[in-house]
C-alpha atoms as a PDB file:
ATOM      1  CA  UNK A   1      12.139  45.687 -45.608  1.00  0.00           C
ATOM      2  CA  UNK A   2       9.733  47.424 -43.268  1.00  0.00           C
ATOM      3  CA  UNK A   3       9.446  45.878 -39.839  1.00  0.00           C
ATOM      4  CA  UNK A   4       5.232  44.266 -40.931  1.00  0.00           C
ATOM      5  CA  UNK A   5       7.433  42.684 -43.917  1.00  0.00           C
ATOM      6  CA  UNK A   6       9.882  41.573 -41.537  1.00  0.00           C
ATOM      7  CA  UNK A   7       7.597  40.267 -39.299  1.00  0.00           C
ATOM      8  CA  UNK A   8       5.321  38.655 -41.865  1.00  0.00           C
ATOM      9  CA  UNK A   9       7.991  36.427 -43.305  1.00  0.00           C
ATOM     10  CA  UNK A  10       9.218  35.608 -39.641  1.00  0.00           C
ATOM     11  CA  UNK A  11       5.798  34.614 -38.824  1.00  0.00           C
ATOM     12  CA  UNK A  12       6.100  31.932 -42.344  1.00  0.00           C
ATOM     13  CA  UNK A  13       9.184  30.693 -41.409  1.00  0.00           C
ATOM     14  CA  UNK A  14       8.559  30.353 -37.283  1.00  0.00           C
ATOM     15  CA  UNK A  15       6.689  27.218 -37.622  1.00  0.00           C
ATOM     16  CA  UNK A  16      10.111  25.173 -38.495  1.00  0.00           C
ATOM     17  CA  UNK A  17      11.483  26.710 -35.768  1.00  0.00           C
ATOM     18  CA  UNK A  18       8.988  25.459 -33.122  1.00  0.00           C
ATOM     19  CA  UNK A  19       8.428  28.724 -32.242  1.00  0.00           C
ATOM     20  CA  UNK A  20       4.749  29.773 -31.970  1.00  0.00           C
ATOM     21  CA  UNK A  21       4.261  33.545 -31.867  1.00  0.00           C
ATOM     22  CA  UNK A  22       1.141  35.142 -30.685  1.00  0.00           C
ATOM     23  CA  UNK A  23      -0.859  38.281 -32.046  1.00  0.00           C
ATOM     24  CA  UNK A  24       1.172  40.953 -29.637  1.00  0.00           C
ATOM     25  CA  UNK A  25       4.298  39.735 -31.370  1.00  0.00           C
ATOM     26  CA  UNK A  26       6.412  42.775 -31.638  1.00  0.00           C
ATOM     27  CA  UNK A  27       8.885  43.268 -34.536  1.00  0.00           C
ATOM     28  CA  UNK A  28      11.518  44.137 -32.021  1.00  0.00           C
ATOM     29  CA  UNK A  29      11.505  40.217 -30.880  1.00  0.00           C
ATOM     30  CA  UNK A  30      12.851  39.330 -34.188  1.00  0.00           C
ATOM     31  CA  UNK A  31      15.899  40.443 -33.553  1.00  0.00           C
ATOM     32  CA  UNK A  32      15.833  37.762 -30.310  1.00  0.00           C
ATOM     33  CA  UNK A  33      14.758  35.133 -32.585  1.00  0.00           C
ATOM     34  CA  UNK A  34      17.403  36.043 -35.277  1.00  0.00           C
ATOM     35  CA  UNK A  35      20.270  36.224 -32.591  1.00  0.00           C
ATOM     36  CA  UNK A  36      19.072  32.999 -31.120  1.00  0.00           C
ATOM     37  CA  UNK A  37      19.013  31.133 -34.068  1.00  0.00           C
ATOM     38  CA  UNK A  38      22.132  32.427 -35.524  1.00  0.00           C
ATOM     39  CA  UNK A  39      24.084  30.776 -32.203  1.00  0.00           C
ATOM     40  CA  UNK A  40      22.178  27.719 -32.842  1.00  0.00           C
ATOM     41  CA  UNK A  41      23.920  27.869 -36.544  1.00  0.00           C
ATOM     42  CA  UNK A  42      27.008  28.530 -34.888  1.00  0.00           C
ATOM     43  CA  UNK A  43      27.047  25.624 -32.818  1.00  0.00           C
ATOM     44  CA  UNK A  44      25.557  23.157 -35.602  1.00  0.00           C
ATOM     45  CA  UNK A  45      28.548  24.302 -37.600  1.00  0.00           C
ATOM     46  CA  UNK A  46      30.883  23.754 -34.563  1.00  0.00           C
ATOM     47  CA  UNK A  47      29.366  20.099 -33.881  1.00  0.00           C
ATOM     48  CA  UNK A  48      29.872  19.768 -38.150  1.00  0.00           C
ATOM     49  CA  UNK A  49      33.625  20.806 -37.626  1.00  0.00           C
ATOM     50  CA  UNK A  50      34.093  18.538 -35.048  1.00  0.00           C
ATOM     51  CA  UNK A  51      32.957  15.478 -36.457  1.00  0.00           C
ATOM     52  CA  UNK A  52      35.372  16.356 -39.935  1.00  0.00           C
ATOM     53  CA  UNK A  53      37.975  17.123 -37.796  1.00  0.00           C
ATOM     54  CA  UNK A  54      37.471  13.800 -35.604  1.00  0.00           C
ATOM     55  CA  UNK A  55      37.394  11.661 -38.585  1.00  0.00           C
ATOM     56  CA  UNK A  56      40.422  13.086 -39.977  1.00  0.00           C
ATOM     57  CA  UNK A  57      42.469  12.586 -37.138  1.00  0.00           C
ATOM     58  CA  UNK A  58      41.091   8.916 -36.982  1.00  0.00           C
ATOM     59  CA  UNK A  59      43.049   8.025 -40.909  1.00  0.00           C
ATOM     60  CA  UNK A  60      45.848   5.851 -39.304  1.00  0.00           C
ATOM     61  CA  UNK A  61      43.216   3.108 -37.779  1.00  0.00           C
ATOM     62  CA  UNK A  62      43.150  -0.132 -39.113  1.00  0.00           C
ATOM     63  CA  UNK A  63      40.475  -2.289 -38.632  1.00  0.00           C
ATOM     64  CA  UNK A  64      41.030  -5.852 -37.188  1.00  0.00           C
ATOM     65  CA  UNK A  65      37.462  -6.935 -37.711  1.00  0.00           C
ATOM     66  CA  UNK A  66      34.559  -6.722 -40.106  1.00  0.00           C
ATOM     67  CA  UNK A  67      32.205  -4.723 -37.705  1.00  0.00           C
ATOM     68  CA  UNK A  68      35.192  -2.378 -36.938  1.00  0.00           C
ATOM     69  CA  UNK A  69      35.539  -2.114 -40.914  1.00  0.00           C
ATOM     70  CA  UNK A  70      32.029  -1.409 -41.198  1.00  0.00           C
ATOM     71  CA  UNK A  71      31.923   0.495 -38.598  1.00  0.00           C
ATOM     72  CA  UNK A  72      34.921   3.501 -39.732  1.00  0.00           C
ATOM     73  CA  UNK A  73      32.930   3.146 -43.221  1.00  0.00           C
ATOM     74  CA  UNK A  74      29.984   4.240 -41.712  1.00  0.00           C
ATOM     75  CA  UNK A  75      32.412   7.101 -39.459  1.00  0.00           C
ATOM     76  CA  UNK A  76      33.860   7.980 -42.790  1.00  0.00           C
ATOM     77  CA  UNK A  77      30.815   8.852 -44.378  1.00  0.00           C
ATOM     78  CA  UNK A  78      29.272  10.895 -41.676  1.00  0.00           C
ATOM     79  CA  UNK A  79      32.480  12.820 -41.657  1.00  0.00           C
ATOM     80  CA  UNK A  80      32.007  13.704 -45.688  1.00  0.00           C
ATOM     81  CA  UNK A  81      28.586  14.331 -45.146  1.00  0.00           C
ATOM     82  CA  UNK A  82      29.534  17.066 -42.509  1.00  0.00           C
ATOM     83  CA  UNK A  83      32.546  18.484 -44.672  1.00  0.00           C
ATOM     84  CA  UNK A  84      30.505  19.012 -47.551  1.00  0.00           C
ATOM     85  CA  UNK A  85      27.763  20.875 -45.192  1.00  0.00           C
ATOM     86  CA  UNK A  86      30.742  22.850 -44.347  1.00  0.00           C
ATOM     87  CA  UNK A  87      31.812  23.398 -47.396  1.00  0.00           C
ATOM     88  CA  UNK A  88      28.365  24.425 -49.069  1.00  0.00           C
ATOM     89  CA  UNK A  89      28.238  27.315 -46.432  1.00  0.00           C
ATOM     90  CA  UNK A  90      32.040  28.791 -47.323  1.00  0.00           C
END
């Protein structure tokens, strides 16, 4: 991919980013943007890992009351939510 290609498909998918590039753009800030969004990745799938890992270290809790019932329902399902996010990306 040549580095207008590059920067052309950048420039489509910059808007979900909130990143609003101007017309002196250079190509060789797309390797910034690429490094900074692949340690935002890193620590979304760090905050995922930690929210499996929390729930699964929760399993010998037993609730006393409804709201604390409803409430590790709700805890469980966030945590499957995250390990299938995790999952999808292995």
């Amino acid at each position: 991919m040549s580095d207008e290609e590059l920067c052309g498909w950048l420039r489509s998918m910059l808007p979900r980013s909130g990143f609003a590039p101007t017309e002196n753009w250079a190509p060789h800030k797309a390797a910034d943007l690429i490094e900074q969004q692949a340690a935002r990745i890193a620590k979304l799938e760090a905050a995922l890992r930690e929210v499996y890992e929390t729930w699964a270290g929760s399993e010998g809790f037993i609730p006393e009351t409804a709201p604390e019932g409803y409430l590790l329902q709700l805890t469980k399902k966030m945590a499957l939510i995250a390990g299938a996010a995790l999952e999808q990306e292995q």
